[in-house]
C-alpha atoms as a PDB file:
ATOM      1  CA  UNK A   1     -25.428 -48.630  10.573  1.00  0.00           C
ATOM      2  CA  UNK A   2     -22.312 -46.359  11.762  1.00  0.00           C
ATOM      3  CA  UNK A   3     -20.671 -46.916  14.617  1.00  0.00           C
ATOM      4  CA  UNK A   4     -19.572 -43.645  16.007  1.00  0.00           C
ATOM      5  CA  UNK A   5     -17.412 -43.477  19.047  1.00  0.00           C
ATOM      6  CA  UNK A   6     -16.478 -40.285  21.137  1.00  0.00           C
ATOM      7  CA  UNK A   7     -13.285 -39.715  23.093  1.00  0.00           C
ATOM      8  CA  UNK A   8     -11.830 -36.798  25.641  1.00  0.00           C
ATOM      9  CA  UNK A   9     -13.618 -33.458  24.936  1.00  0.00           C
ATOM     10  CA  UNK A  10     -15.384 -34.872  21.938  1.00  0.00           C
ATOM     11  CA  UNK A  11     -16.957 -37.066  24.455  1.00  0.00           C
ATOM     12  CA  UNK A  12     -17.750 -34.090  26.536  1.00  0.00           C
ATOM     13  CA  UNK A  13     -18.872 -32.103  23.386  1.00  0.00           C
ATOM     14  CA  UNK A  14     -21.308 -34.515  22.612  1.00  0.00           C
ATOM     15  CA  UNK A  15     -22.388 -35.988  26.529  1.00  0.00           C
ATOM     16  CA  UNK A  16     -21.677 -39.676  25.053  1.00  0.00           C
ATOM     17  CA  UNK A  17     -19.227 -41.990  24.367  1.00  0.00           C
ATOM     18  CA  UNK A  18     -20.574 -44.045  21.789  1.00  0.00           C
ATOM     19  CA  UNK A  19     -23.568 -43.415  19.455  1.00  0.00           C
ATOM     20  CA  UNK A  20     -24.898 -45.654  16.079  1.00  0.00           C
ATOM     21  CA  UNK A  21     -25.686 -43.946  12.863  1.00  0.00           C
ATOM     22  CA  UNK A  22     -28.732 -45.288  11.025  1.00  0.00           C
ATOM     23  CA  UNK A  23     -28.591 -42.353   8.502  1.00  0.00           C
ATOM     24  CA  UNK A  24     -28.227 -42.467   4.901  1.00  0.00           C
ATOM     25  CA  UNK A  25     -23.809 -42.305   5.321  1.00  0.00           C
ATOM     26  CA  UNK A  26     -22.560 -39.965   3.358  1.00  0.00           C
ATOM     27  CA  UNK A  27     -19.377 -38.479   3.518  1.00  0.00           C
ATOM     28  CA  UNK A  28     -16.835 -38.360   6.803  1.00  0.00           C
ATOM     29  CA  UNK A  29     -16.489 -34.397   6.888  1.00  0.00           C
ATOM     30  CA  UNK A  30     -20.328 -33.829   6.573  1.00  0.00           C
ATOM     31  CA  UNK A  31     -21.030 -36.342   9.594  1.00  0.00           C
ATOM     32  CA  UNK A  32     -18.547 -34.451  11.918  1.00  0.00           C
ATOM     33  CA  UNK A  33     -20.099 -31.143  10.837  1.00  0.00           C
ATOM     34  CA  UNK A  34     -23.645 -32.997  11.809  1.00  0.00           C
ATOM     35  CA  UNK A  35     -23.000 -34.423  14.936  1.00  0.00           C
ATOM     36  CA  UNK A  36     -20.751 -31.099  16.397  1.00  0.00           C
ATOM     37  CA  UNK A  37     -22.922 -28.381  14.835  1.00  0.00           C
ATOM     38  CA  UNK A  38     -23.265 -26.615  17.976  1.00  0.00           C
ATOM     39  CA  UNK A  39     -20.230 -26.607  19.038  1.00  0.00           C
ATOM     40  CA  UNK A  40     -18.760 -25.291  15.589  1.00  0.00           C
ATOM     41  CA  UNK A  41     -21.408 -22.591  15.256  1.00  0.00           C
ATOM     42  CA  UNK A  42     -20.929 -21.538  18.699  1.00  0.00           C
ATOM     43  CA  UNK A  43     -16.761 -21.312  18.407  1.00  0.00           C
ATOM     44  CA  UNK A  44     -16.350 -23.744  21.276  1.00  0.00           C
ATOM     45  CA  UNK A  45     -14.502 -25.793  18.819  1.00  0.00           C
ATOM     46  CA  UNK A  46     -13.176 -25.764  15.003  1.00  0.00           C
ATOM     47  CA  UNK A  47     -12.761 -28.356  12.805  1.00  0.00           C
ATOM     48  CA  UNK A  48      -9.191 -28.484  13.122  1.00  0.00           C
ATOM     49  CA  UNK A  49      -9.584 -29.631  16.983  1.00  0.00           C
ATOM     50  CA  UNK A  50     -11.239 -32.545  15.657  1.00  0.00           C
ATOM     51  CA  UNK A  51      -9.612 -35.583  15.050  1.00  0.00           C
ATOM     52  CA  UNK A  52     -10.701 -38.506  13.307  1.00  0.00           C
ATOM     53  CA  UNK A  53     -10.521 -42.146  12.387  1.00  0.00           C
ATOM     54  CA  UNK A  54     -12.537 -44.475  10.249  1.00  0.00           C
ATOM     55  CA  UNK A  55     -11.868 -48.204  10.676  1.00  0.00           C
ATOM     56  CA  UNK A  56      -9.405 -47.597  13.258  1.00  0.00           C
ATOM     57  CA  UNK A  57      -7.314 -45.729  11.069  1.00  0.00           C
ATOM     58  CA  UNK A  58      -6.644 -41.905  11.328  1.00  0.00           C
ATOM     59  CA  UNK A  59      -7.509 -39.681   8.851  1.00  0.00           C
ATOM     60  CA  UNK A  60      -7.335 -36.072   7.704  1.00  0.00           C
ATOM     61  CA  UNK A  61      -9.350 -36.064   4.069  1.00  0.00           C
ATOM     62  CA  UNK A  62     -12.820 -36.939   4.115  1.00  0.00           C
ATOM     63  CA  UNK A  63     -13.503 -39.645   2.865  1.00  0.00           C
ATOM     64  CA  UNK A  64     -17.190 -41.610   2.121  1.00  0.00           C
ATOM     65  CA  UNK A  65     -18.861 -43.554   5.061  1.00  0.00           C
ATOM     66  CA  UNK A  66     -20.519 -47.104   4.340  1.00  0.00           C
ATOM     67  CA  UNK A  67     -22.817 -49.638   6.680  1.00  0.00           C
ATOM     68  CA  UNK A  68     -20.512 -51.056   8.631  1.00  0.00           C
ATOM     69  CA  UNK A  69     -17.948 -48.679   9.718  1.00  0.00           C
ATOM     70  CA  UNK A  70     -16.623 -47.165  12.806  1.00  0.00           C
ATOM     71  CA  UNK A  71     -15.492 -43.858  13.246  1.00  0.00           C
ATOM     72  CA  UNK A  72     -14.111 -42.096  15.994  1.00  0.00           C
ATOM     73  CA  UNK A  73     -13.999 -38.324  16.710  1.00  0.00           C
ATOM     74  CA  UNK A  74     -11.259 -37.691  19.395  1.00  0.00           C
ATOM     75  CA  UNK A  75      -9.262 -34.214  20.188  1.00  0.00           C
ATOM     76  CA  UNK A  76      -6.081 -33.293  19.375  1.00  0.00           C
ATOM     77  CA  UNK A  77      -2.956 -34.612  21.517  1.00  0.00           C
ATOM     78  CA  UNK A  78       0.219 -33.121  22.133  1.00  0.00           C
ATOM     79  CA  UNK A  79       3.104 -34.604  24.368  1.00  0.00           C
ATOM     80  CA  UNK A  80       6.470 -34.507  24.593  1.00  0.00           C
END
């Protein structure tokens, strides 16, 4: 099983904080493109705007997803 945790407008995106995956995990990139389908198909977001960690560690590539892990989808921040 996947943890999969949700933060700021991914949160929103998705009306939950926190879901499990009991999928067969595959890869990080074809999870995000699962879970915000209709948000990507409808232009209300890009993959881009998506941020992402696995293990508590950000990352940009995708990368494959085993029992066990925890990811978190969170938007981009900016500050100065």
């Amino acid at each position: 099983m996947i943890e999969i945790l949700f933060f700021g407008r991914m949160a929103d995106l998705t009306q939950s904080r926190s879901r499990r995956y009991d999928g067969a995990a595959g890869g990080l990139f074809a999870l995000r493109d699962e879970i915000f389908a209709a948000a990507l198909s409808a232009g209300h977001i890009a993959p881009t705007d998506i941020r992402m960690s696995v293990n508590r560690v950000q990352t940009f590539d995708d990368q494959p997803l085993r029992d066990g892990d925890e990811v978190a989808f969170f938007p981009v921040f900016s500050g100065g």
